[in-house]
Protein backbone atom coordinates (compact mmCIF):
# COMPACT_ATOMS: atom_id res chain seq x y z
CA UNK A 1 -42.21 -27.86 -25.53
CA UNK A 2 -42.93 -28.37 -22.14
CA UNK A 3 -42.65 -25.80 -19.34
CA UNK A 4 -39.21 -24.54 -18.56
CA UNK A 5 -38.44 -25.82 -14.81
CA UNK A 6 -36.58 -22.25 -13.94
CA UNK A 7 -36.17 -23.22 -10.48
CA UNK A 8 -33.07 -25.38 -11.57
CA UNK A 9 -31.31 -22.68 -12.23
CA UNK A 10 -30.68 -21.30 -8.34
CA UNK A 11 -27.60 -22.73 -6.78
CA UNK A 12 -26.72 -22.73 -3.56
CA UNK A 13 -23.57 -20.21 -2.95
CA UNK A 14 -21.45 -20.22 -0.04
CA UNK A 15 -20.18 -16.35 -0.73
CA UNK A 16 -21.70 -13.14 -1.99
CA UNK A 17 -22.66 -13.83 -5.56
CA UNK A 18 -20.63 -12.20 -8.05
CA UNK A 19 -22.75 -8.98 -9.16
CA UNK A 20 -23.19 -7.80 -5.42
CA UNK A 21 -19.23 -8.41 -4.22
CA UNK A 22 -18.03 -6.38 -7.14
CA UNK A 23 -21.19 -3.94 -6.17
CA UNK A 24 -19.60 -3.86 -2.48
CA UNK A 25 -16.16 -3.78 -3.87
CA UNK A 26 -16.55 -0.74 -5.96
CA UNK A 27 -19.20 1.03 -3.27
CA UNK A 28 -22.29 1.04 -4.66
CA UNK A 29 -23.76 -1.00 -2.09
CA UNK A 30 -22.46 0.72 1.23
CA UNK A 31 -22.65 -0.59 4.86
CA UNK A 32 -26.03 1.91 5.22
CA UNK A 33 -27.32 0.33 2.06
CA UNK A 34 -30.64 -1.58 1.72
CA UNK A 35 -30.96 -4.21 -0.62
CA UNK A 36 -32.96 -5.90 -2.19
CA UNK A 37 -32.64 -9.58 -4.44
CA UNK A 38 -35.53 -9.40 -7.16
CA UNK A 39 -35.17 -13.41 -8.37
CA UNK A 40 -33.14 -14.45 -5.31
CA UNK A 41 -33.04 -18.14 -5.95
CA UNK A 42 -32.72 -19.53 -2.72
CA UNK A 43 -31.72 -16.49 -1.09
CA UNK A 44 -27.73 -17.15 -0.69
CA UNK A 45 -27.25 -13.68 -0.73
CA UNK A 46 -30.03 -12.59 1.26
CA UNK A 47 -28.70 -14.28 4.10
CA UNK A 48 -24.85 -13.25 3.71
CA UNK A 49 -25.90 -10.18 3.80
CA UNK A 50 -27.61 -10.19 7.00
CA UNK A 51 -25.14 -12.37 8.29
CA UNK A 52 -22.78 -9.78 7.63
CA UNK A 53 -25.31 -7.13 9.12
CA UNK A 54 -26.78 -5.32 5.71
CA UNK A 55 -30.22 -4.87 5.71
CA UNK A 56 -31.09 -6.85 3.30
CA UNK A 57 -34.81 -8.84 1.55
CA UNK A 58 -35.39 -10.78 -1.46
CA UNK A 59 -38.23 -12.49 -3.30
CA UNK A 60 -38.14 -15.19 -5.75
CA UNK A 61 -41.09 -16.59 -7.88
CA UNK A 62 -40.07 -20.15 -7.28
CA UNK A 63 -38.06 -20.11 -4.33
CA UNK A 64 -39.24 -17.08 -1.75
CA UNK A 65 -43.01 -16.73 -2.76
CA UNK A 66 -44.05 -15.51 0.22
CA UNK A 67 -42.10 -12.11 0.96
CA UNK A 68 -43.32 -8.89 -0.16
CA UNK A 69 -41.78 -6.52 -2.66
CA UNK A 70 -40.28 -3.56 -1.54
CA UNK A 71 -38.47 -0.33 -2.23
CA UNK A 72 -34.85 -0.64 -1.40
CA UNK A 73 -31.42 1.72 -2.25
CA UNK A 74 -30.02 -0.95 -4.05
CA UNK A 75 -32.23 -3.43 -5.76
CA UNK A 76 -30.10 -6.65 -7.31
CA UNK A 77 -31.47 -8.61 -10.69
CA UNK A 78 -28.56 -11.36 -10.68
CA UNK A 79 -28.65 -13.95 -13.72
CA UNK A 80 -32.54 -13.22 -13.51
CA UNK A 81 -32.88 -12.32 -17.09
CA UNK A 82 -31.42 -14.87 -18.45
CA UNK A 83 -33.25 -17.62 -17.67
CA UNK A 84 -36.52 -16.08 -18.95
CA UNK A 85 -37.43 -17.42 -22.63
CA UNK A 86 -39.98 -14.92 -22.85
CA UNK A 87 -38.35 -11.68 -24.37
CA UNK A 88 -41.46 -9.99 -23.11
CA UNK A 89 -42.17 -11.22 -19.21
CA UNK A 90 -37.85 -10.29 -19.47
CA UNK A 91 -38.96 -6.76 -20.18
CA UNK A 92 -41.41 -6.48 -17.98
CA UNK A 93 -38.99 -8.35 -15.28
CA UNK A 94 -36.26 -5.47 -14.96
CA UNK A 95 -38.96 -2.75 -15.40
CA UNK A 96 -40.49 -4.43 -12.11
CA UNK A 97 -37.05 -4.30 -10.84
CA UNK A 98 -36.15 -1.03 -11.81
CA UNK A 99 -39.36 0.22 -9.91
CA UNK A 100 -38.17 -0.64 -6.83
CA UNK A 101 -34.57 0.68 -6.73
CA UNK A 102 -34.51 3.80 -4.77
CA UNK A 103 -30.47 4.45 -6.00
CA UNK A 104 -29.28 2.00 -8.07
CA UNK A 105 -30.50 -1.30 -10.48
CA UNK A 106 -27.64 -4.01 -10.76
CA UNK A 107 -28.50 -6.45 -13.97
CA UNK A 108 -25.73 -9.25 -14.84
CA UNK A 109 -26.73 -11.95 -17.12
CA UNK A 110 -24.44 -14.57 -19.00
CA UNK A 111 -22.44 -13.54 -21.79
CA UNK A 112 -21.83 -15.37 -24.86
CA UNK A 113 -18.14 -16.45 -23.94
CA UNK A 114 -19.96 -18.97 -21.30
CA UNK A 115 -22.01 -20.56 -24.32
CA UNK A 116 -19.38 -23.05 -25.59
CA UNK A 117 -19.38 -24.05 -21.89
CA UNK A 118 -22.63 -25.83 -22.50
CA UNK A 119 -23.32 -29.64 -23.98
CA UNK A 120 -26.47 -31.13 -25.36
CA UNK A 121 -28.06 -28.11 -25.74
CA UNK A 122 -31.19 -27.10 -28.17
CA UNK A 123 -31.87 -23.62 -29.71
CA UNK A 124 -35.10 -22.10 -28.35
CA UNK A 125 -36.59 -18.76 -28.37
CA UNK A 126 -33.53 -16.20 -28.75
CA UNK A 127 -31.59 -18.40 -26.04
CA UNK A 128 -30.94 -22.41 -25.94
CA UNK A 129 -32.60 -25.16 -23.86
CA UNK A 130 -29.89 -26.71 -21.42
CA UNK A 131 -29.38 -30.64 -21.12
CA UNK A 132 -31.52 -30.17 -18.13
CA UNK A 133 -34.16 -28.19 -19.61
CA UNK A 134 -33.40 -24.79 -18.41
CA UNK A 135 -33.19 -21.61 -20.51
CA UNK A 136 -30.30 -19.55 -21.27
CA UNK A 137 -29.81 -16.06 -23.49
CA UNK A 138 -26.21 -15.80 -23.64
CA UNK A 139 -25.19 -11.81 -24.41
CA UNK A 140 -22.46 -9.78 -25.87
CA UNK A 141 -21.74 -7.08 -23.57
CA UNK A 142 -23.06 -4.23 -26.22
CA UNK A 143 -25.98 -6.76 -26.79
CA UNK A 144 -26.83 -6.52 -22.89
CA UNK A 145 -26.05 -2.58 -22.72
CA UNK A 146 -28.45 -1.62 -25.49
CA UNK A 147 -31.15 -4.16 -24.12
CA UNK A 148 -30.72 -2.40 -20.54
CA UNK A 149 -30.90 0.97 -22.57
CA UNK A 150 -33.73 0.56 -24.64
CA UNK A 151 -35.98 -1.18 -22.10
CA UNK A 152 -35.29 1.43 -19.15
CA UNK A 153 -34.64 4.29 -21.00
CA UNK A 154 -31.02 4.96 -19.16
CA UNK A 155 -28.00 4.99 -19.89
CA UNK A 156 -26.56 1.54 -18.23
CA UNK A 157 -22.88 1.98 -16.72
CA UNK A 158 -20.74 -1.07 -17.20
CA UNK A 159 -19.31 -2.20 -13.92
CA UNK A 160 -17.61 -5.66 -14.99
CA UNK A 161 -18.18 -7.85 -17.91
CA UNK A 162 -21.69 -8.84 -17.81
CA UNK A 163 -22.59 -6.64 -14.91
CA UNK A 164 -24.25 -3.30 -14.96
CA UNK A 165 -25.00 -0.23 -12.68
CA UNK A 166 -28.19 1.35 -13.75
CA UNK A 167 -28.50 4.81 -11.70
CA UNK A 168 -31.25 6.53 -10.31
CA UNK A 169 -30.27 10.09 -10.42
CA UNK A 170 -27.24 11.66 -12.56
CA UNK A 171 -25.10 13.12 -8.68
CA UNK A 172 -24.98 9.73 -8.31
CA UNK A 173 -23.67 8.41 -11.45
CA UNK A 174 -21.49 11.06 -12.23
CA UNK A 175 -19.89 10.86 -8.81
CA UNK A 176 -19.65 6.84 -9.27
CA UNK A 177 -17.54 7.36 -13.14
CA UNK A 178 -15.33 10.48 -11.36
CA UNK A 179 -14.17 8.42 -8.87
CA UNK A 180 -13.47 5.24 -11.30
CA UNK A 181 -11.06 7.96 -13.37
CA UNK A 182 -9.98 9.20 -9.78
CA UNK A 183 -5.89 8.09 -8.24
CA UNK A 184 -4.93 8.58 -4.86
CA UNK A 185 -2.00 10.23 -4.84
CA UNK A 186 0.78 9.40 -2.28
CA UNK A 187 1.99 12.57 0.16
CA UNK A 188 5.10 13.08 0.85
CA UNK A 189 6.31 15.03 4.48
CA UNK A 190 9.48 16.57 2.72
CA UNK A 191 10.00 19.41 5.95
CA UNK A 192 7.77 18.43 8.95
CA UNK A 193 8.44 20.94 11.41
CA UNK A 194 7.69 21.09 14.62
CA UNK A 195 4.59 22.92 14.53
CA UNK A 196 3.32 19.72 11.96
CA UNK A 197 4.76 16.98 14.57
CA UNK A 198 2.87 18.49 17.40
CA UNK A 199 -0.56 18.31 15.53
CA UNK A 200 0.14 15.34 13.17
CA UNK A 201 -2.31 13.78 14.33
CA UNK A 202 -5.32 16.21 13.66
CA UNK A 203 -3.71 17.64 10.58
CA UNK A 204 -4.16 14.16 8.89
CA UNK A 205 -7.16 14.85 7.78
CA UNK A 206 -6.05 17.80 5.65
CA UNK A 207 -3.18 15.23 3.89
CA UNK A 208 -5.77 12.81 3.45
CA UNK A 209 -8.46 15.50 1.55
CA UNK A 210 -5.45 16.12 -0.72
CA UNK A 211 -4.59 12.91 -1.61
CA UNK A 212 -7.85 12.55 -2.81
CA UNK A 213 -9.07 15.63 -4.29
CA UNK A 214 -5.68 17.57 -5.26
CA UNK A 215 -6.96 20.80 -3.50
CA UNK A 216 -7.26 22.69 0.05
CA UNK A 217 -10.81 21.83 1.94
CA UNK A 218 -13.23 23.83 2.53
CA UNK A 219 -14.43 24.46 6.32
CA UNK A 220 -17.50 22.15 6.01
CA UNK A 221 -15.27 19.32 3.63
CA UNK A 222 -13.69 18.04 6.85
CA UNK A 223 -15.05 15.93 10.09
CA UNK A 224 -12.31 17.74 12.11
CA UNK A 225 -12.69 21.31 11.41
CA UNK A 226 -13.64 22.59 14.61
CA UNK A 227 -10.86 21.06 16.20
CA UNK A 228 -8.03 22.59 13.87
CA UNK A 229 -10.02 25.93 14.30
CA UNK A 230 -8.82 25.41 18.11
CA UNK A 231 -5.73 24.55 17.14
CA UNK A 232 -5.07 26.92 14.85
CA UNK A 233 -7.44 29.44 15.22
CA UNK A 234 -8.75 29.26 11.70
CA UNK A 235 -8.57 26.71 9.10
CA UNK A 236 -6.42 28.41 6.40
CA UNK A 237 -3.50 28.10 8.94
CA UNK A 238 -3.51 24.63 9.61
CA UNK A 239 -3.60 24.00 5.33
CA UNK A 240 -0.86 26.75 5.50
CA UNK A 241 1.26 24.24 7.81
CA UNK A 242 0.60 21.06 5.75
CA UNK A 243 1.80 22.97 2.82
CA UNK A 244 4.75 23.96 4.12
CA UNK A 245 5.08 20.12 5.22
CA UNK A 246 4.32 18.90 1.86
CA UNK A 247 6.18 21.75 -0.24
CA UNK A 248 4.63 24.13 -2.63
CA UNK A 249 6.16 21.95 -5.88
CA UNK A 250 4.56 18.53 -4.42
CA UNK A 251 1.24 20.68 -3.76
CA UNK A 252 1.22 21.75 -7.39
CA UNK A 253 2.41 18.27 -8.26
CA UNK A 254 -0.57 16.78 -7.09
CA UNK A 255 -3.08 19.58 -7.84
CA UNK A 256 -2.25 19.22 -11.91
CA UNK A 257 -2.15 15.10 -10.99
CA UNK A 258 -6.13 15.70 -9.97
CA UNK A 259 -6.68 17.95 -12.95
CA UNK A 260 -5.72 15.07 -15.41
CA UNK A 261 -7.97 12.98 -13.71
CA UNK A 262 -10.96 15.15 -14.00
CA UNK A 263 -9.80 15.63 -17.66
CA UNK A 264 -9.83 12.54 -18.05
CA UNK A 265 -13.66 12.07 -16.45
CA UNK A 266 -14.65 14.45 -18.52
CA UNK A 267 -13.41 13.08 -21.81
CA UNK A 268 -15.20 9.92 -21.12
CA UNK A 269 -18.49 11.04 -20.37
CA UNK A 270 -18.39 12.69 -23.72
CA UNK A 271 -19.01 9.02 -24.81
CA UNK A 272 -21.92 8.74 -22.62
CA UNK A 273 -23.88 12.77 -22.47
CA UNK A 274 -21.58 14.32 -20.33
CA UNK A 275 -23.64 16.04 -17.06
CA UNK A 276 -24.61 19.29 -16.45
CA UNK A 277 -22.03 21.06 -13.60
CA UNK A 278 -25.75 20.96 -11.93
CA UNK A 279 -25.79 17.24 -11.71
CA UNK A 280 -22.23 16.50 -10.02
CA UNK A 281 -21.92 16.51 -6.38
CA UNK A 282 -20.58 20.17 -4.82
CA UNK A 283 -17.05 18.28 -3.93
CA UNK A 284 -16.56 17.69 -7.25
CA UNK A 285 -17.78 20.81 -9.11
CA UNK A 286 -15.40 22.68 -6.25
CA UNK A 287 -12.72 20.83 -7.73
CA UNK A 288 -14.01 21.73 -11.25
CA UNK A 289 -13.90 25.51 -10.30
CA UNK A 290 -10.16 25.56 -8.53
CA UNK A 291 -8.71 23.82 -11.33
CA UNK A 292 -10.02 25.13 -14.80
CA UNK A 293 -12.17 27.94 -13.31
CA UNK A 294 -15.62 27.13 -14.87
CA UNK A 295 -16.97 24.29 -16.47
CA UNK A 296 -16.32 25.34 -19.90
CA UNK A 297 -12.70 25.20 -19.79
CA UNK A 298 -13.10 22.05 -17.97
CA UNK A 299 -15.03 20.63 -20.89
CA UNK A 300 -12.63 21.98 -23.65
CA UNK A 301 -9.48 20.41 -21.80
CA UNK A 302 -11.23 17.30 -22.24
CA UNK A 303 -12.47 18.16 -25.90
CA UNK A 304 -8.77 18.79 -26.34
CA UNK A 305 -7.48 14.93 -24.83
CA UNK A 306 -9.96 13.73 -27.14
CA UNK A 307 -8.90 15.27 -30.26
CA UNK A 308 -5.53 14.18 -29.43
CA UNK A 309 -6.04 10.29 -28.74
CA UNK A 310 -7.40 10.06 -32.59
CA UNK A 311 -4.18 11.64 -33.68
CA UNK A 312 -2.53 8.47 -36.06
CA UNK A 313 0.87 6.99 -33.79
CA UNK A 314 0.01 8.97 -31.01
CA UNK A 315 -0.55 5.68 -29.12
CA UNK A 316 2.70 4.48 -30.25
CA UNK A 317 4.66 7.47 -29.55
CA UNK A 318 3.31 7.47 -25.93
CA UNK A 319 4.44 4.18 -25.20
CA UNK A 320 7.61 4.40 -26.43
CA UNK A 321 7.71 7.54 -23.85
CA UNK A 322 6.56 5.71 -20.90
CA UNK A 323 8.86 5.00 -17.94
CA UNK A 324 7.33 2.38 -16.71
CA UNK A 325 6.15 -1.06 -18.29
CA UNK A 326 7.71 -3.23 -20.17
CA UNK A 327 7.87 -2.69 -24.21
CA UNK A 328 7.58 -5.29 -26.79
CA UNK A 329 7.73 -5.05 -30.61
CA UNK A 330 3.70 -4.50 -31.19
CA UNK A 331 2.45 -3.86 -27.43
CA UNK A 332 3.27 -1.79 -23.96
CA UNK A 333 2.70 -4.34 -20.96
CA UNK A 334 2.15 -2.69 -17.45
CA UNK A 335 0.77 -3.90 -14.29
CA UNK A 336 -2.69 -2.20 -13.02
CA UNK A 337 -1.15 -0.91 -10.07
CA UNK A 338 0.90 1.10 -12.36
CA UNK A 339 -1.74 2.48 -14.75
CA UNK A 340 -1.72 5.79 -12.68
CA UNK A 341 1.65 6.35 -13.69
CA UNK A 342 0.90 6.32 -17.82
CA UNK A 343 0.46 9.76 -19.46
CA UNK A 344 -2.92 11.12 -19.83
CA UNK A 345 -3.56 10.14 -23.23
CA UNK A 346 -2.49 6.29 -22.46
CA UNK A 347 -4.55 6.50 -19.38
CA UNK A 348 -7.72 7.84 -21.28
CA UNK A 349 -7.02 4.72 -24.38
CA UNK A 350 -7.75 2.16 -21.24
CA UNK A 351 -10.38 4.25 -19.76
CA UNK A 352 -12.19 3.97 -23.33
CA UNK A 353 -12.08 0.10 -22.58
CA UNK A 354 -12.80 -0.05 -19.03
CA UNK A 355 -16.23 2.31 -20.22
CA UNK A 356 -17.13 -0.53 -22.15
CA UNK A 357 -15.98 -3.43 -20.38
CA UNK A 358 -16.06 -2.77 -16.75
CA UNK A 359 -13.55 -3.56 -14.14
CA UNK A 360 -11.81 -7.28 -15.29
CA UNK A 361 -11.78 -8.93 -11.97
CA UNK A 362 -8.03 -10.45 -11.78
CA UNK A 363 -6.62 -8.46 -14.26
CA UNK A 364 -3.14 -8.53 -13.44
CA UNK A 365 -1.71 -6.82 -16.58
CA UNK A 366 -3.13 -4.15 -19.28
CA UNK A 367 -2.13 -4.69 -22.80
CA UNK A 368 -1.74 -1.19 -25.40
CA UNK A 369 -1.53 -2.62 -29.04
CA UNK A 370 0.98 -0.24 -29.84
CA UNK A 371 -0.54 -0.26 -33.73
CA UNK A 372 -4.36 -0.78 -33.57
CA UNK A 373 -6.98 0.06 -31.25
CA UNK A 374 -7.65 -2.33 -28.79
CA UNK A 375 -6.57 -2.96 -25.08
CA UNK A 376 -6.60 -6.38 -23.71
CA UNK A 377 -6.63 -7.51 -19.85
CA UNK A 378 -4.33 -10.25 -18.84
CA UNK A 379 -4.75 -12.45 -15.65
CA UNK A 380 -2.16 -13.91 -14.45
CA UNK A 381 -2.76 -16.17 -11.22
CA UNK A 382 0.00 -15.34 -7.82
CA UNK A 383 1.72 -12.53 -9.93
CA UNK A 384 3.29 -11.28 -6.16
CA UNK A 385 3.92 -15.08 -4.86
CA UNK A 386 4.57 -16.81 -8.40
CA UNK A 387 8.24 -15.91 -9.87
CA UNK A 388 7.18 -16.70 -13.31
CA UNK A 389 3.28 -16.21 -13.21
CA UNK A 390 1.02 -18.13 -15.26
CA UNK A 391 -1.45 -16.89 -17.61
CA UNK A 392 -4.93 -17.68 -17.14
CA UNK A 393 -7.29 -15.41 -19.01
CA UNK A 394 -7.16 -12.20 -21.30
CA UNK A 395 -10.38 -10.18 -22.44
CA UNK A 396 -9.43 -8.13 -25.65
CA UNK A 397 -11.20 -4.92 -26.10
CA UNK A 398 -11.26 -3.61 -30.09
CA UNK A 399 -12.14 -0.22 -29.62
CA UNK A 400 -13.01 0.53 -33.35
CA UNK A 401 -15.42 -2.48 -33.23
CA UNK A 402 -16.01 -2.76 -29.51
CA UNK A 403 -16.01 -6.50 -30.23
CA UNK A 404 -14.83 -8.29 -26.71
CA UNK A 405 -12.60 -11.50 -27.14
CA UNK A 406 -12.02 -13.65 -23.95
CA UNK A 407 -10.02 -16.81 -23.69
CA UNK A 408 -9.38 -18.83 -21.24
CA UNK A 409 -5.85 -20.26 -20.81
CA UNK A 410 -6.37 -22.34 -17.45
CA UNK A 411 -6.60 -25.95 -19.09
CA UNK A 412 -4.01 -25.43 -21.48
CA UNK A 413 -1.33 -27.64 -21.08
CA UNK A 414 1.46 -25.47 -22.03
CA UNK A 415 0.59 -21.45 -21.03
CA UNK A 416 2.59 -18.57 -21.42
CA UNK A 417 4.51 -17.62 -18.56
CA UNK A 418 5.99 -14.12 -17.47
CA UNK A 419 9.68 -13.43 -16.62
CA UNK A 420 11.19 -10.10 -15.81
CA UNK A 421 7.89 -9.18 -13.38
CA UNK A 422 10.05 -5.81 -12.41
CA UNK A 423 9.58 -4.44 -15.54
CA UNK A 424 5.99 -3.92 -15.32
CA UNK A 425 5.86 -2.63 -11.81
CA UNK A 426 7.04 1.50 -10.84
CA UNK A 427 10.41 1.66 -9.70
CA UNK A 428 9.39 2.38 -6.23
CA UNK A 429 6.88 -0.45 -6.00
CA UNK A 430 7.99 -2.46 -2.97
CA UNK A 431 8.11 -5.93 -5.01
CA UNK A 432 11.03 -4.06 -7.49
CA UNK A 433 13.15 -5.22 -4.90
CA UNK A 434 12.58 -8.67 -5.05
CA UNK A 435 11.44 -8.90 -8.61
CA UNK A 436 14.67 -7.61 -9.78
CA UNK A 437 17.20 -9.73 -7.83
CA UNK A 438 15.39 -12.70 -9.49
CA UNK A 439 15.79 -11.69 -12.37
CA UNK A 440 20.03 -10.76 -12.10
CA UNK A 441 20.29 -14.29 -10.79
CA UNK A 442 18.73 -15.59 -13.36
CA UNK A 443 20.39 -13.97 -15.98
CA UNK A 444 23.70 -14.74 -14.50
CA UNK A 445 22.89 -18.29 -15.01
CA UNK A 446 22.30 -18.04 -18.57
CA UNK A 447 18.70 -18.48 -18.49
CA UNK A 448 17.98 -15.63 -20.65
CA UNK A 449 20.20 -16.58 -23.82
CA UNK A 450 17.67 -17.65 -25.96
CA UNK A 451 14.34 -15.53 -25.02
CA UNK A 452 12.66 -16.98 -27.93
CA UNK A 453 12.20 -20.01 -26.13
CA UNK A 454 11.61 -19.67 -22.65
CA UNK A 455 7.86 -17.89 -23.27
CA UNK A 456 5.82 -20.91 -22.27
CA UNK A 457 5.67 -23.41 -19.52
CA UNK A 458 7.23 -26.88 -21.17
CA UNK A 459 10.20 -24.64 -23.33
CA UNK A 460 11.03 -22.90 -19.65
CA UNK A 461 10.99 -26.17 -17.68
CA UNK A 462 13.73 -27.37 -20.37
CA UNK A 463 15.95 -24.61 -19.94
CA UNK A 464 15.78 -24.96 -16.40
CA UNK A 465 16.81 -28.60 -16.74
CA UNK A 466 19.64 -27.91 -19.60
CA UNK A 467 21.05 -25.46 -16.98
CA UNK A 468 20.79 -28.09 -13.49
CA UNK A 469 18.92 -25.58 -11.75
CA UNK A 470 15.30 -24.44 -10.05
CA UNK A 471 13.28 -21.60 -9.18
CA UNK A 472 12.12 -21.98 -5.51
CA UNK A 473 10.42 -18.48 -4.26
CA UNK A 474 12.39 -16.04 -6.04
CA UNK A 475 15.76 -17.83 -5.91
CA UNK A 476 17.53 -19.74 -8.25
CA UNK A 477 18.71 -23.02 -6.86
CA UNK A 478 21.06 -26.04 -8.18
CA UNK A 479 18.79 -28.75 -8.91
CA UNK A 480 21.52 -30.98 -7.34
């Protein structure tokens, strides 16, 4: 065969390519950040990100010859492996790669859900020959996790399906999977007095720290410590205010809110050899210390949670508990925004997917097979704008097989369509509102009778027609 003309595979990109937005999206590549593109292509990114003010080099055997190699925070290998039908010059490709990341390697590559995208092609290597004679490997996301693994020796973090984080030191991945498992948790002023209205302003800082890390700061936690130390005269004083602002059952609220999360950090990194308290960032083993003591308990909280979730209908008997989502015979259907509110062990069951899989960009909806082990993510395009939301793609996760399913629902000519979008929101969600009225209206004009048929697109459309009217925004309107 002749050579492979790899150069046809850059593309000219007029935003961030995906690997590096979901990098910048989930803060691994910060403002402070360099970067560097190891098989750029034409250098799209390289340029967005200077043009966006990120420090930022690439090089590119075909394409950017000329510039130099060099050491960088975060060092991006972006649908580079993939187009190499050499297994070995792909080994030695990401080891090249790896050497140069200061922080953090991210390696994406094609998965095998993209293959039956692809006409005319001929099996070559381990990959296929394209119909314009480039190469392609096509991976399963376990296929690409274990190739990372082996290759590198380290322990790959899934950051989206077919995208990796591969971490330099363990602070740093540790810190990156805590705050993945991490909520922000609203604060509530129930009795703002007027020693709290007359330093609002400063004392922000302290409601903010809680929200995040369910405890009191320490002096050297906050930016504005010296100034509540004039205000105050010492820093327990001005946390002593807040509290009283907040309430002591909030306070404690929030403080066993945090612990679940850090339970639920810890359970998961069981999957994954679980760190050393050495190798987590102070904030964090601070938190580890005010809220189980030592590290120990810590640990055996999560040992616990883990023991649980393989307990036969716990799953079930969860979601039939849950006070939010919307139940169907065989699954639990709640919105992502909402995941925070599930009980720990339902909140764990996704975070055994979301290990595997990643983030799934435009997940709208999380599935819990109320029977079998397996989570799926549901997009569903203009879920806020759309009063009955089409579906457009689910990723299935079986978490006895870790097999992956994705389909793609965007050409068919008749998708499934939601109704009801209240029920998978909280209560106090400011679309409930809206979402609800909709629905009322809608049942008032006997467009719920038969719910067998109004699932998909066509079968909705005729019921709409039977009954003379429309849906414009969230309204139902006479046709007439």
């Amino acid at each position: 065969m002749k050579s492979i003309p790899r150069y046809r595979t850059a593309i000219g990109r007029a935003g961030l390519s995906r690997p590096v937005r979901i990098a910048v999206e989930d803060g691994v590549i910060k403002k402070k950040s360099t970067i560097f593109d190891y098989g750029c292509g034409r250098g799209g990114d390289v340029k967005l990100f200077n043009k966006l003010g990120y420090e930022c080099n690439g090089w590119d055997p075909s394409h950017r010859t000329a510039e130099k190699c060099v050491e960088s925070d975060v060092v991006n290998l972006g649908y580079v492996i993939n187009v190499i039908e050499d297994p070995d010059e792909r080994a030695e490709t990401i080891i090249k790669a790896w050497g140069l990341a200061r922080e953090i390697l991210i390696v994406s590559a094609r998965l095998i859900e993209e293959e039956s995208s692809l006409q005319g092609y001929k099996l070559h290597s381990d990959g296929v020959v394209t119909n314009i004679g480039t190469f392609q490997k096509f991976y399963s996301q376990d296929t690409l996790r274990n190739w990372i693994s082996q290759t590198l020796n380290e322990n790959p973090v899934a950051a989206a399906p077919g995208v990796f984080y591969v971490f330099r030191n363990a602070e740093g991945r540790s810190a990156f999977l805590e705050e993945r498992s991490r909520r922000i948790h609203a604060i509530r002023i129930e009795r703002a007095g007027e020693l709290y209205k007359d330093h609002e302003t400063s004392l922000q800082s302290i409601v903010q720290f809680l929200s995040i890390r369910g405890r009191a700061p320490a002096e050297f936690e906050l930016e504005n410590t010296e100034q509540l130390q004039k205000e105050f005269g010492r820093l327990k004083q001005a946390i002593r205010v807040v509290r009283l602002a907040i309430g002591d059952e909030q306070w404690k609220e929030v403080a066993v809110q945090r612990a679940d999360d850090l339970v639920i950090y810890l359970a998961l990194s069981q999957f994954d050899s679980r760190p050393k308290l050495s190798e987590m960032s102070l904030p964090l083993q601070m938190d580890i210390k005010s809220f189980f003591s030592t590290y120990k308990n810590a640990c055996a909280s999560a040992d616990e949670l883990l023991s649980r979730l393989g307990m036969e209908g716990l799953i079930n008997i969860k979601c039939m508990a849950c006070e939010v989502g919307k139940m169907l015979p065989g699954s639990l259907y709640v919105h992502v925004d909402a995941l925070g509110l599930l009980p720990v062990e339902l909140r764990l069951f996704e975070g055994c997917a979301r290990e595997y899989i990643g983030r799934v960009e435009g997940a709208t909806l999380v599935k819990f097979d109320r029977f079998e082990p397996r989570i799926s993510y549901l997009g569903y395009a203009d879920f806020d704008k759309d009063p009955h939301p089409k579906l457009l793609f689910s990723y299935s996760v079986n978490l006895q097989t870790f097999r992956i399913k994705f389909r793609y629902y965007g050409d068919d000519a008749n998708r499934p369509i939601l109704h009801r979008k209240e029920a998978f929101i909280a209560k106090d969600d400011p679309r409930y509102a809206k979402f609800a009225k909709l629905t009322k209206s809608e049942e008032r004009h006997g467009l719920y009778e038969k719910t067998s048929r109004i699932g998909y697109e066509k079968e909705w459309g005729d019921v709409l027609q039977r009954k003379g009217v429309q849906i414009k925004g969230h309204r139902v309107v006479s046709s007439s």
